[in-house]
PDB file of N, CA and C in Angstrom:
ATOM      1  N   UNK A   1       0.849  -1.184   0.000  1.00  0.00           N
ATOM      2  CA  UNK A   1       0.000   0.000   0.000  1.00  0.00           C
ATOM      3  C   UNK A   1       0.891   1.242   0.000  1.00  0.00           C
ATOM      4  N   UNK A   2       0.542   1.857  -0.921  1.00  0.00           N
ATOM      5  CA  UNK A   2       0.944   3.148  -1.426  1.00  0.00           C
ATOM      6  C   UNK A   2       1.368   4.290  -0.202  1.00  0.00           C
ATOM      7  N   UNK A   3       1.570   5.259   0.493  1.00  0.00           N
ATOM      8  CA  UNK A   3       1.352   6.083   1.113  1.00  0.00           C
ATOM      9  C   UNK A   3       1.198   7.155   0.494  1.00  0.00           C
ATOM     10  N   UNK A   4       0.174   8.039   0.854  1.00  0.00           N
ATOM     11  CA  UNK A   4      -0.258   9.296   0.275  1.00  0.00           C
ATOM     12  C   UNK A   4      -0.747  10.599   1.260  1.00  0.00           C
ATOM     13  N   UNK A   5      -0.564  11.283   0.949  1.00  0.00           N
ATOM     14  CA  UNK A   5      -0.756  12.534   1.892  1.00  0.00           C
ATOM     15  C   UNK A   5      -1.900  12.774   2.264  1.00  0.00           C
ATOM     16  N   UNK A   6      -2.577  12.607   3.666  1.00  0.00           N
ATOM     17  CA  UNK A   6      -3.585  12.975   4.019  1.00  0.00           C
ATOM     18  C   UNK A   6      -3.937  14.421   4.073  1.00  0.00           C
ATOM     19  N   UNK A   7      -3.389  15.040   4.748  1.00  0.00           N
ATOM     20  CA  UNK A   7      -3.332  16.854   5.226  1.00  0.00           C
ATOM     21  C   UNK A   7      -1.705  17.476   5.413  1.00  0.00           C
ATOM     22  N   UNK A   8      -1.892  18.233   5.078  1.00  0.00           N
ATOM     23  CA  UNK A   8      -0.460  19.352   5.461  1.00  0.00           C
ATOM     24  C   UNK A   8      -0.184  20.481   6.395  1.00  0.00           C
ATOM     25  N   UNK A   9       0.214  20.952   7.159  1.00  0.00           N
ATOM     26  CA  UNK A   9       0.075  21.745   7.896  1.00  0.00           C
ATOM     27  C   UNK A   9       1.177  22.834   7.045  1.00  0.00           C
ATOM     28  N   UNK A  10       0.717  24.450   7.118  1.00  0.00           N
ATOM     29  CA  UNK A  10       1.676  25.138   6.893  1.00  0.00           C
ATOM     30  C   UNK A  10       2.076  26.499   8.108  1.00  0.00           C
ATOM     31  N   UNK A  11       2.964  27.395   7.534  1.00  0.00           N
ATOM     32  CA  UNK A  11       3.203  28.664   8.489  1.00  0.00           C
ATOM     33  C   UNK A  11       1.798  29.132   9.214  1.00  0.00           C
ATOM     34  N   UNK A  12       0.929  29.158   8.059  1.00  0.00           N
ATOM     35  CA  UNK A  12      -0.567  29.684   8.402  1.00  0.00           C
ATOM     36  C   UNK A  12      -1.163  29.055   9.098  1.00  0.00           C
ATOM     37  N   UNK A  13      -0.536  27.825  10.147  1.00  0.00           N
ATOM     38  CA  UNK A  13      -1.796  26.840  10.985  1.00  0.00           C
ATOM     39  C   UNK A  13      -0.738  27.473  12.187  1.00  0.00           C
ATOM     40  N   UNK A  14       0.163  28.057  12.445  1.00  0.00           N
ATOM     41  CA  UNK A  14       1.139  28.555  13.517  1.00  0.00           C
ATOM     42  C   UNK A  14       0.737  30.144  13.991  1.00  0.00           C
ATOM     43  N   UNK A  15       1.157  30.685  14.534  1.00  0.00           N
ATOM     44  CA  UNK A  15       1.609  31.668  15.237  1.00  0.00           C
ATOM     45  C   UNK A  15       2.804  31.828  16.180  1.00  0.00           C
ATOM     46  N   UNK A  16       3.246  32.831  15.466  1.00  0.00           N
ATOM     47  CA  UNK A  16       4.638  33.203  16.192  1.00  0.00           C
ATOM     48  C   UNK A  16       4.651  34.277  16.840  1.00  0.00           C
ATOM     49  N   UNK A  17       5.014  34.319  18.202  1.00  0.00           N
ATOM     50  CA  UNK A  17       5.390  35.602  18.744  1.00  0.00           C
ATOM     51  C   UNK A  17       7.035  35.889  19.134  1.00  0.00           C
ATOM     52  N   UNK A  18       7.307  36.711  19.339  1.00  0.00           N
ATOM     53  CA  UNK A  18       8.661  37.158  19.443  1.00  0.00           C
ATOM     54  C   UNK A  18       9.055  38.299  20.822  1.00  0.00           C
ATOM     55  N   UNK A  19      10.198  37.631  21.310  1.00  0.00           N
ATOM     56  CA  UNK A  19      10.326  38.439  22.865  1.00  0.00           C
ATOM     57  C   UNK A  19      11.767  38.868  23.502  1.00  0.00           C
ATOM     58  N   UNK A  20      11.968  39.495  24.002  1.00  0.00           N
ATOM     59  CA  UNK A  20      12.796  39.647  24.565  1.00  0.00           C
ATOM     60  C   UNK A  20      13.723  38.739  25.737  1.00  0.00           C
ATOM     61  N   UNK A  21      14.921  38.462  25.518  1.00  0.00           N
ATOM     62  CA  UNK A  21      15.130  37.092  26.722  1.00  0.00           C
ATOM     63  C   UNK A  21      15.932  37.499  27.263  1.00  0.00           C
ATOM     64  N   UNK A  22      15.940  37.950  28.592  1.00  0.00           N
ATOM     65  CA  UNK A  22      17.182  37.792  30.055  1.00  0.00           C
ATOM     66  C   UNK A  22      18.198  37.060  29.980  1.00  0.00           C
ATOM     67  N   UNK A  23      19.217  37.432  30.676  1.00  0.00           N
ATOM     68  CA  UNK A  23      20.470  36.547  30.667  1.00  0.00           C
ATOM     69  C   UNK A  23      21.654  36.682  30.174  1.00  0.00           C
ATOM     70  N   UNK A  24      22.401  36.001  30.581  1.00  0.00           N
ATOM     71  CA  UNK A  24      23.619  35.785  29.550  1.00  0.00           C
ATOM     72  C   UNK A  24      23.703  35.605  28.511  1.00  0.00           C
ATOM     73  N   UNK A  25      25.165  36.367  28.024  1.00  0.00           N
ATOM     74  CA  UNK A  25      25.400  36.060  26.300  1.00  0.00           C
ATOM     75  C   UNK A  25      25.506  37.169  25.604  1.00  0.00           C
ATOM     76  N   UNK A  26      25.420  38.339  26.407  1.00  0.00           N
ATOM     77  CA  UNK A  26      25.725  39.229  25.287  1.00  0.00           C
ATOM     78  C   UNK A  26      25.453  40.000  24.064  1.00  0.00           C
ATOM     79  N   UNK A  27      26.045  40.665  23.006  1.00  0.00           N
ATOM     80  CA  UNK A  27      25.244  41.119  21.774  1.00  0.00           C
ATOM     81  C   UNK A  27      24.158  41.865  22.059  1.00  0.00           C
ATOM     82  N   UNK A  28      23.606  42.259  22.578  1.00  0.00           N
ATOM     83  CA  UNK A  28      22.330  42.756  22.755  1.00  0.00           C
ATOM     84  C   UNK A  28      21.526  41.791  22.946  1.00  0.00           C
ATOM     85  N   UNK A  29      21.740  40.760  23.491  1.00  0.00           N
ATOM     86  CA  UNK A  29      20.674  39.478  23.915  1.00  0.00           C
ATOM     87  C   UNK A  29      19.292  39.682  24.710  1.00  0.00           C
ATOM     88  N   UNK A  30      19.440  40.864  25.621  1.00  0.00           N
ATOM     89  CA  UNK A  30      18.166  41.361  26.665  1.00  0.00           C
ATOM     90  C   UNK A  30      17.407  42.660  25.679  1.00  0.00           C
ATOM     91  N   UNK A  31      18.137  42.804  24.945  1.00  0.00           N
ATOM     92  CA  UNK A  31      17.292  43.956  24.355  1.00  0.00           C
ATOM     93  C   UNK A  31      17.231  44.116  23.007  1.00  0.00           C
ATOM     94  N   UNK A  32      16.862  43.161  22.234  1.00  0.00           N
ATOM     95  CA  UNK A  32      16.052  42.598  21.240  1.00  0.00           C
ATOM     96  C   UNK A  32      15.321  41.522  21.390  1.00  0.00           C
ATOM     97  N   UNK A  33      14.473  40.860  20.369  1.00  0.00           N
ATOM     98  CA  UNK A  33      13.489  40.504  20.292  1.00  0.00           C
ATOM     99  C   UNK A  33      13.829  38.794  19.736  1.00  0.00           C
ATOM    100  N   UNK A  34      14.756  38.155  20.557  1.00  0.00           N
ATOM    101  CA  UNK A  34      15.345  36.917  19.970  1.00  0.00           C
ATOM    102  C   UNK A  34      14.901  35.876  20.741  1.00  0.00           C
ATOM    103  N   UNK A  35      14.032  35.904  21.484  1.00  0.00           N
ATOM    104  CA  UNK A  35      13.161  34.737  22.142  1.00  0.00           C
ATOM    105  C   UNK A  35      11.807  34.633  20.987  1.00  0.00           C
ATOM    106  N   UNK A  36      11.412  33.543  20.679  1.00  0.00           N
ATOM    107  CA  UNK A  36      10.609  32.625  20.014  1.00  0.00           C
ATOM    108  C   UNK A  36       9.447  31.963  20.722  1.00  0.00           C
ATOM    109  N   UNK A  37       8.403  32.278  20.436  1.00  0.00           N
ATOM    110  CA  UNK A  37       7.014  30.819  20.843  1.00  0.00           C
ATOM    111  C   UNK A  37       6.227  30.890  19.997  1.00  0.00           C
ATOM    112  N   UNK A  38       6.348  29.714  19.718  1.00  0.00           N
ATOM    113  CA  UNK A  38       5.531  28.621  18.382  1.00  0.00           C
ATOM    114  C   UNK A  38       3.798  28.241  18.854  1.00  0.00           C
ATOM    115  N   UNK A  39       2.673  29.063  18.288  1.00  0.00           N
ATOM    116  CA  UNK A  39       1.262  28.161  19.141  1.00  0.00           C
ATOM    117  C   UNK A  39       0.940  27.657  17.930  1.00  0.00           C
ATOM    118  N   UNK A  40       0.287  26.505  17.696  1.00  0.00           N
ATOM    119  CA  UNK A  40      -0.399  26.076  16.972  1.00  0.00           C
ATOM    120  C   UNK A  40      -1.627  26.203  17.278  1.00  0.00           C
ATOM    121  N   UNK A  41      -2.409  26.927  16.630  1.00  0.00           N
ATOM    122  CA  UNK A  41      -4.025  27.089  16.997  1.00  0.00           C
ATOM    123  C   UNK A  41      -5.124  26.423  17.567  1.00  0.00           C
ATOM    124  N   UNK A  42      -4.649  25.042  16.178  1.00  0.00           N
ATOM    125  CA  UNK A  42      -5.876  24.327  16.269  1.00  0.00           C
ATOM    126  C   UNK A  42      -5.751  23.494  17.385  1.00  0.00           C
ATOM    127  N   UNK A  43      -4.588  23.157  17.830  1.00  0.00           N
ATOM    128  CA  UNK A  43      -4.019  21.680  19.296  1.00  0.00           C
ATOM    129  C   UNK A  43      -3.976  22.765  20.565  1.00  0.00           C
ATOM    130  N   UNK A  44      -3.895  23.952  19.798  1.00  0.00           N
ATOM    131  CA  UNK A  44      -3.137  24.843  21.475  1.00  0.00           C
ATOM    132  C   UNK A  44      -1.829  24.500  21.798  1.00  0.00           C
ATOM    133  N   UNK A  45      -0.807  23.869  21.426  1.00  0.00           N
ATOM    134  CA  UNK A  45       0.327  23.268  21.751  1.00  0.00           C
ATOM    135  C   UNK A  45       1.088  24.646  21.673  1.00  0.00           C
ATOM    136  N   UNK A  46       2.148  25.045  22.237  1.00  0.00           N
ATOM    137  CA  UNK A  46       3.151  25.758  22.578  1.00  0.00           C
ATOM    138  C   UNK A  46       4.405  25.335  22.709  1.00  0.00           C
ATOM    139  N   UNK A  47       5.082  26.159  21.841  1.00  0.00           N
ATOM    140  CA  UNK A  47       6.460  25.521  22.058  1.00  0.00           C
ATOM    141  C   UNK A  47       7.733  26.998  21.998  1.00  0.00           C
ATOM    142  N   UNK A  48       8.794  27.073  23.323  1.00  0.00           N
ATOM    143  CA  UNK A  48       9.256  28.121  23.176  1.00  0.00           C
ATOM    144  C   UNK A  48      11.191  27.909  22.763  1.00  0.00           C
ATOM    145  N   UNK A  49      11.838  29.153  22.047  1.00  0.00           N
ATOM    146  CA  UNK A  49      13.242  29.100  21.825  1.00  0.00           C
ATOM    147  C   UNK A  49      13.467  30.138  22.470  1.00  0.00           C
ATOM    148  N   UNK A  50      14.544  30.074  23.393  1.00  0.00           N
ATOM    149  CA  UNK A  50      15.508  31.230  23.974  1.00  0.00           C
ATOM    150  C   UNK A  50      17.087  30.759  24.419  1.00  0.00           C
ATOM    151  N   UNK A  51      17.452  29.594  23.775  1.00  0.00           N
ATOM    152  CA  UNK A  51      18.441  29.361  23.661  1.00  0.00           C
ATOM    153  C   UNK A  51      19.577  29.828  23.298  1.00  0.00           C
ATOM    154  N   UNK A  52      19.506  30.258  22.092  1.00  0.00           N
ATOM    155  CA  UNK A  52      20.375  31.004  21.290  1.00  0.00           C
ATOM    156  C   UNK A  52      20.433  32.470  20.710  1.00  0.00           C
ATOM    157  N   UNK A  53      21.155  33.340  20.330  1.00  0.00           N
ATOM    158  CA  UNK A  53      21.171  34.526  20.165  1.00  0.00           C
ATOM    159  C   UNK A  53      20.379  34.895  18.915  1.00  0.00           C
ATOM    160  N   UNK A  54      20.012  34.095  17.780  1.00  0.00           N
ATOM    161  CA  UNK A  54      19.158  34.496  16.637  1.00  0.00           C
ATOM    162  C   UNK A  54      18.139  33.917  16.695  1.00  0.00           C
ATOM    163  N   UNK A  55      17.298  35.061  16.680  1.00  0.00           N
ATOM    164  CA  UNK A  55      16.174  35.178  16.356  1.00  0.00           C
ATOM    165  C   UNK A  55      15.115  33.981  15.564  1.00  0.00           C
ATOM    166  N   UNK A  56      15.967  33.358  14.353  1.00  0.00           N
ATOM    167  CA  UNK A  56      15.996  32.332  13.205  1.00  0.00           C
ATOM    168  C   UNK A  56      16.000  31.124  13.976  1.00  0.00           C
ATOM    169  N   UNK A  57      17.044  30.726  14.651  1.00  0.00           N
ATOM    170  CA  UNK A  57      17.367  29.687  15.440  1.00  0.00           C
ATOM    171  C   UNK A  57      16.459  29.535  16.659  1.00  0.00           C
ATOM    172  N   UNK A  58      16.102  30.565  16.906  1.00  0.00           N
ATOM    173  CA  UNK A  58      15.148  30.131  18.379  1.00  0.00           C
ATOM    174  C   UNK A  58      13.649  29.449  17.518  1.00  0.00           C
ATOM    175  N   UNK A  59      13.143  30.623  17.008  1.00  0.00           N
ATOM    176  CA  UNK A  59      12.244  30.392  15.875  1.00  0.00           C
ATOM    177  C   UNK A  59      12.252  28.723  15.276  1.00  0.00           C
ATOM    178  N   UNK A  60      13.607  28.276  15.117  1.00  0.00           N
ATOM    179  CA  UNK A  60      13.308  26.649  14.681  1.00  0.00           C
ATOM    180  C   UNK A  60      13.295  26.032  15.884  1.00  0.00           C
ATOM    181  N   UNK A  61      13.752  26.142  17.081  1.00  0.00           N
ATOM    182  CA  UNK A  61      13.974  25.466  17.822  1.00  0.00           C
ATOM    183  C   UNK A  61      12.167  25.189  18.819  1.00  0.00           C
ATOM    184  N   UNK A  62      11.608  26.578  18.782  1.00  0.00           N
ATOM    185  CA  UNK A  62      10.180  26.413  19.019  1.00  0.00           C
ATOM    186  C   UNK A  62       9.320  25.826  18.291  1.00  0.00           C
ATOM    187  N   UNK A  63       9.557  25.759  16.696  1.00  0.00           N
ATOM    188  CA  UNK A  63       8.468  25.225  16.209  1.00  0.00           C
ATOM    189  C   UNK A  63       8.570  23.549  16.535  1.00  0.00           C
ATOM    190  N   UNK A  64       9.784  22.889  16.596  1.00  0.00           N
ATOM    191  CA  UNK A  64      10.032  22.054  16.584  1.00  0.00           C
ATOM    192  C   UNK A  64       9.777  21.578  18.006  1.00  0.00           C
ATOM    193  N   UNK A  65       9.905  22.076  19.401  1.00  0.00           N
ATOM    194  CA  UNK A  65       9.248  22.264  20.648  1.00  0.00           C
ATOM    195  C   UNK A  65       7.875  21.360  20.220  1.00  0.00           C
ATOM    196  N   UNK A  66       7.329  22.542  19.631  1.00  0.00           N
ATOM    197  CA  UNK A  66       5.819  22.523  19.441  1.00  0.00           C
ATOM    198  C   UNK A  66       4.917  21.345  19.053  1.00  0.00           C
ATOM    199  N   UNK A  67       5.978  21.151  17.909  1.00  0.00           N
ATOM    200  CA  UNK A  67       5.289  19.942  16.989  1.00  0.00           C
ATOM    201  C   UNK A  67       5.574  18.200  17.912  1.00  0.00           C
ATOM    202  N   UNK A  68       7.049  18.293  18.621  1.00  0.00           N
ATOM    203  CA  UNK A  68       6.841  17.224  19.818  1.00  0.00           C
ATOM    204  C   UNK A  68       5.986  17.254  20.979  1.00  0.00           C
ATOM    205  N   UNK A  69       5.789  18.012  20.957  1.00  0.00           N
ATOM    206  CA  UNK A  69       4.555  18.179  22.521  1.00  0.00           C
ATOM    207  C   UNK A  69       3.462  17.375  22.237  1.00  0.00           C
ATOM    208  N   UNK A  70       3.258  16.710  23.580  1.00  0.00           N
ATOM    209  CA  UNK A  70       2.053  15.774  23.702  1.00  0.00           C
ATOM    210  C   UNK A  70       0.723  16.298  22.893  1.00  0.00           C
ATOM    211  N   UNK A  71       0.455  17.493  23.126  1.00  0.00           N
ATOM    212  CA  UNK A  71      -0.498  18.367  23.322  1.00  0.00           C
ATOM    213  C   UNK A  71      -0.533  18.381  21.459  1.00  0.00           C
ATOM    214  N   UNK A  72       0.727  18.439  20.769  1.00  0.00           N
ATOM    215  CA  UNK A  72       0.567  18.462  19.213  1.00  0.00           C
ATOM    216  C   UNK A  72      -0.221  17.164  18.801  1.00  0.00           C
ATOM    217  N   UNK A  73       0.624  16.084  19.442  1.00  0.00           N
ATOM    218  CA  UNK A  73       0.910  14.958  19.114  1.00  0.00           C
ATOM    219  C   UNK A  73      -0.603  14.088  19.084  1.00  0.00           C
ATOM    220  N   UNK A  74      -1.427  14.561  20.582  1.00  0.00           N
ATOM    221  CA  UNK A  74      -2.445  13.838  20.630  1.00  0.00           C
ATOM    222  C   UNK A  74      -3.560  14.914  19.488  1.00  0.00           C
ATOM    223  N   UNK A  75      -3.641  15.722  19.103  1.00  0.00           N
ATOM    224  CA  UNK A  75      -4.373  16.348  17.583  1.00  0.00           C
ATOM    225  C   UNK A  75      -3.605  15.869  16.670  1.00  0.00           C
ATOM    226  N   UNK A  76      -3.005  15.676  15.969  1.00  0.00           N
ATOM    227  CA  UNK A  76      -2.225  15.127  15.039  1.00  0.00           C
ATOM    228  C   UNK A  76      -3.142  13.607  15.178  1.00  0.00           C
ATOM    229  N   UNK A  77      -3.301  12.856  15.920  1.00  0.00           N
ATOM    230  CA  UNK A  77      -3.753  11.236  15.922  1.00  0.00           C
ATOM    231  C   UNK A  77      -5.001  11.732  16.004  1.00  0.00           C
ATOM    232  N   UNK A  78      -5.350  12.578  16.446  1.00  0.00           N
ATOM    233  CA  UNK A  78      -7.287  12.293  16.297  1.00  0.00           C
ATOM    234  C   UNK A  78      -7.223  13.041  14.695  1.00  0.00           C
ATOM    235  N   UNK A  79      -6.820  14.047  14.330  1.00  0.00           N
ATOM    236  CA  UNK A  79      -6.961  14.610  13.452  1.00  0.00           C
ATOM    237  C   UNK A  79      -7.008  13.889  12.086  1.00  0.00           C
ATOM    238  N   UNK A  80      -5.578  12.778  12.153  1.00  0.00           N
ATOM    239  CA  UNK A  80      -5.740  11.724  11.042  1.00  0.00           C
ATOM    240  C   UNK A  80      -6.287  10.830  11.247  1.00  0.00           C
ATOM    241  N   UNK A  81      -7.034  10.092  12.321  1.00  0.00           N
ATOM    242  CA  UNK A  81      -8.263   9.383  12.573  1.00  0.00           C
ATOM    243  C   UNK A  81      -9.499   9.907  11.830  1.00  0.00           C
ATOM    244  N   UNK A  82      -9.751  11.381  12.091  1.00  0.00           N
ATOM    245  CA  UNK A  82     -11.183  12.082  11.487  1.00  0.00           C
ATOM    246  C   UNK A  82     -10.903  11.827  10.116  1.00  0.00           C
ATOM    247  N   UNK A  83     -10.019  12.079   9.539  1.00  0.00           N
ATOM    248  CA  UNK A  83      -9.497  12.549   8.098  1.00  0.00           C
ATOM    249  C   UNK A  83      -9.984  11.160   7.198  1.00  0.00           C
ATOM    250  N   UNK A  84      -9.183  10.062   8.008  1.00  0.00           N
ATOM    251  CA  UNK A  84      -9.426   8.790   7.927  1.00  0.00           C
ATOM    252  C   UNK A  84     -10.891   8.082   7.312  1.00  0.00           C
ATOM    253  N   UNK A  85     -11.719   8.566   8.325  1.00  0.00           N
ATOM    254  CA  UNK A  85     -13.406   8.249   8.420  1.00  0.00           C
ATOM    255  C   UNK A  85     -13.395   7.352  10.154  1.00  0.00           C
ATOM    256  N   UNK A  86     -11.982   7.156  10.545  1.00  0.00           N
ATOM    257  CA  UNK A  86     -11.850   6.281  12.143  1.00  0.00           C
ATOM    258  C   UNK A  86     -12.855   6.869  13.510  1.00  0.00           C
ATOM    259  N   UNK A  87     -12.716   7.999  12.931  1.00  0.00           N
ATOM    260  CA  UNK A  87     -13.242   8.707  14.174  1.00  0.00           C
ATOM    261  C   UNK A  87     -14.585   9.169  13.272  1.00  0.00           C
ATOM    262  N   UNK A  88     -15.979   9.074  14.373  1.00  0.00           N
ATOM    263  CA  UNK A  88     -17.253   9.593  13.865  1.00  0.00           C
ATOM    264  C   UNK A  88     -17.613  10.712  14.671  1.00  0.00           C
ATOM    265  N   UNK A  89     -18.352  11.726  14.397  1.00  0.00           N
ATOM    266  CA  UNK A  89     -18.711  12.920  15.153  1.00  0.00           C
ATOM    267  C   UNK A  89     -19.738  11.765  16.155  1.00  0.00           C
ATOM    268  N   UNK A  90     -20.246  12.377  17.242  1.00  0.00           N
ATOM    269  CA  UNK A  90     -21.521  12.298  18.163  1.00  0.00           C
ATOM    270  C   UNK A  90     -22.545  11.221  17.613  1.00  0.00           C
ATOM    271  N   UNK A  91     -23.220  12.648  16.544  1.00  0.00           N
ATOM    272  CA  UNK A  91     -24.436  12.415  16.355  1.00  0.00           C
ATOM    273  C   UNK A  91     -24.112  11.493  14.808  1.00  0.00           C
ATOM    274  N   UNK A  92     -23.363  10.668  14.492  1.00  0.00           N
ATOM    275  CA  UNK A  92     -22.874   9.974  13.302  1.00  0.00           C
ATOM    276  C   UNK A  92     -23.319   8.794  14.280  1.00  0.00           C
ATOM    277  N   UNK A  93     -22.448   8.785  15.380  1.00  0.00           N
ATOM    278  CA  UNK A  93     -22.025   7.407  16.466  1.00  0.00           C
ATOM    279  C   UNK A  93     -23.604   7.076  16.791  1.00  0.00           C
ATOM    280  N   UNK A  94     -24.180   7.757  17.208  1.00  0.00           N
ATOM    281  CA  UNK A  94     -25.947   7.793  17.740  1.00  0.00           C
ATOM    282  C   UNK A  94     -26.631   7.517  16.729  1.00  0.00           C
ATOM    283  N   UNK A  95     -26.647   8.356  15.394  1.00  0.00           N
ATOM    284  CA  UNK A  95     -27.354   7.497  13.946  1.00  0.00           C
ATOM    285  C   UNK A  95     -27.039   6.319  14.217  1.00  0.00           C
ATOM    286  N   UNK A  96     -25.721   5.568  14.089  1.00  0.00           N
ATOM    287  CA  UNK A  96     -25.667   4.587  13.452  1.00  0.00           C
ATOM    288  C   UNK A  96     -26.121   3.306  14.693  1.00  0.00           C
ATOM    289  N   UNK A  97     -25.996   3.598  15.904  1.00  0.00           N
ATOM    290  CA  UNK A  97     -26.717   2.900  17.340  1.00  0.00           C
ATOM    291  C   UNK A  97     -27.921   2.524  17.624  1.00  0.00           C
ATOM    292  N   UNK A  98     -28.596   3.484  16.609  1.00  0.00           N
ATOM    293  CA  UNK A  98     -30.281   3.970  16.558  1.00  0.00           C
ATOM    294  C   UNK A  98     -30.877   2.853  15.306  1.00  0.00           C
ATOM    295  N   UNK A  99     -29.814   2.565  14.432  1.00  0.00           N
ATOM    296  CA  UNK A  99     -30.993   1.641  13.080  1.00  0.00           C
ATOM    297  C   UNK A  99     -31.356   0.289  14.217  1.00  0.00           C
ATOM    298  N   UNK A 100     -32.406  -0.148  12.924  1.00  0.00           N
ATOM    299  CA  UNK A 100     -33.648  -0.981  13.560  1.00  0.00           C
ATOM    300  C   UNK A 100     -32.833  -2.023  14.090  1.00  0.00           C
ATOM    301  N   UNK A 101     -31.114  -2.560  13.205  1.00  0.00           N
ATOM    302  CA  UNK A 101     -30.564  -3.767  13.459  1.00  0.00           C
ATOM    303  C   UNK A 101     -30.380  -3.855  14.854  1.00  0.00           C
ATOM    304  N   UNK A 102     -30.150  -2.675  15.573  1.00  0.00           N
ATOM    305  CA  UNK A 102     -29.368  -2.708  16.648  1.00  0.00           C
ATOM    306  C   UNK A 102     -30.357  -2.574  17.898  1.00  0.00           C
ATOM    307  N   UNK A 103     -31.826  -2.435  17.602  1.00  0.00           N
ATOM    308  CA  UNK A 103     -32.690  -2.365  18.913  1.00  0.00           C
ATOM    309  C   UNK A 103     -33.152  -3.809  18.731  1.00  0.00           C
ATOM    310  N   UNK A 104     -33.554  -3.535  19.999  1.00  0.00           N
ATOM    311  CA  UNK A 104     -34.377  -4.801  20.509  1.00  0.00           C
ATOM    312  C   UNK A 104     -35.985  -4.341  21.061  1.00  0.00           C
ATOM    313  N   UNK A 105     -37.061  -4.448  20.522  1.00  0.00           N
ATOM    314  CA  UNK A 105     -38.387  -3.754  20.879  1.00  0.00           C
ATOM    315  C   UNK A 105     -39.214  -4.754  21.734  1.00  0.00           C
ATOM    316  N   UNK A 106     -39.891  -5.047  22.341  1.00  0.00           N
ATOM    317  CA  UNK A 106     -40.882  -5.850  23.005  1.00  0.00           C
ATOM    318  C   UNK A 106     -41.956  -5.379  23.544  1.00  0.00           C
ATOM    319  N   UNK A 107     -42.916  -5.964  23.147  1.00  0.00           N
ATOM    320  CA  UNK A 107     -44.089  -5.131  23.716  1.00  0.00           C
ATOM    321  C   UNK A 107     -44.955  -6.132  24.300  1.00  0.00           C
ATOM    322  N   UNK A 108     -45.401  -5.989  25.524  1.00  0.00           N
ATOM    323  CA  UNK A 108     -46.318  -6.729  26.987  1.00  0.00           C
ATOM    324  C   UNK A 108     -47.587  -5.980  26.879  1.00  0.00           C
ATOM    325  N   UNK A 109     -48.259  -7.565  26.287  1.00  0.00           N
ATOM    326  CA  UNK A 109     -49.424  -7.626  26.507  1.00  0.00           C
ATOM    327  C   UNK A 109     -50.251  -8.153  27.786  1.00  0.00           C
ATOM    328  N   UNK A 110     -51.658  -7.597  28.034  1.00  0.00           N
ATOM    329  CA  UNK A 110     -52.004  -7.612  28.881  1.00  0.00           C
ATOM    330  C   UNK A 110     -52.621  -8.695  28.979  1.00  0.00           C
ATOM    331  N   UNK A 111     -52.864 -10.142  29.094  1.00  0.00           N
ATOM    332  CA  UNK A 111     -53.404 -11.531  28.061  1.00  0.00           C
ATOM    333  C   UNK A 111     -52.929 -12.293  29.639  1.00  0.00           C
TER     334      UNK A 111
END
């Protein structure tokens, strides 16, 4: 079996903010804007860089945070479950509980 691309995620499913980071190191490290956090919207997952002095590098180091976090990880598996057809909404699960195959009716007579 083939593998084929279910969904893609791009820049546009992220948000980046950018911050200022304390500490050691120099360069203007406290007073620019070289701390990094990665949210992904749809999971809520967060992931932050303040490791390093560029801006670029923190920036990869959060998204990549982000995308290991439990919090990614468990949307990512339901997400390609839904995508799938694995996972049913609610009221899919309740249709399909509800056909005639699946009741059992009896009716008591008074005899």
């Amino acid at each position: 079996m083939a593998k084929q691309l279910l969904f893609s995620l791009t820049a546009k499913d992220f948000d980046f903010q950018y911050f200022t980071v304390s500490g050691h190191g120099g360069s203007g490290k406290d007073t620019s804007n070289t701390g990094a956090r990665c949210i992904h919207r749809a999971s809520g997952a967060t992931g932050e860089g303040r490791e390093e002095r560029s801006q670029l590098k923190n920036r990869q180091s959060a998204f990549g945070k982000c995308v290991k976090s439990k919090k990614f990880q468990a949307w990512h598996k339901l997400e390609t479950m839904r995508r799938l057809g694995l996972l049913k909404d609610i009221e899919s699960r309740v249709d399909e509980q509800m056909k005639d195959k699946n009741l059992k009716i009896e009716y008591i007579t008074g005899d």
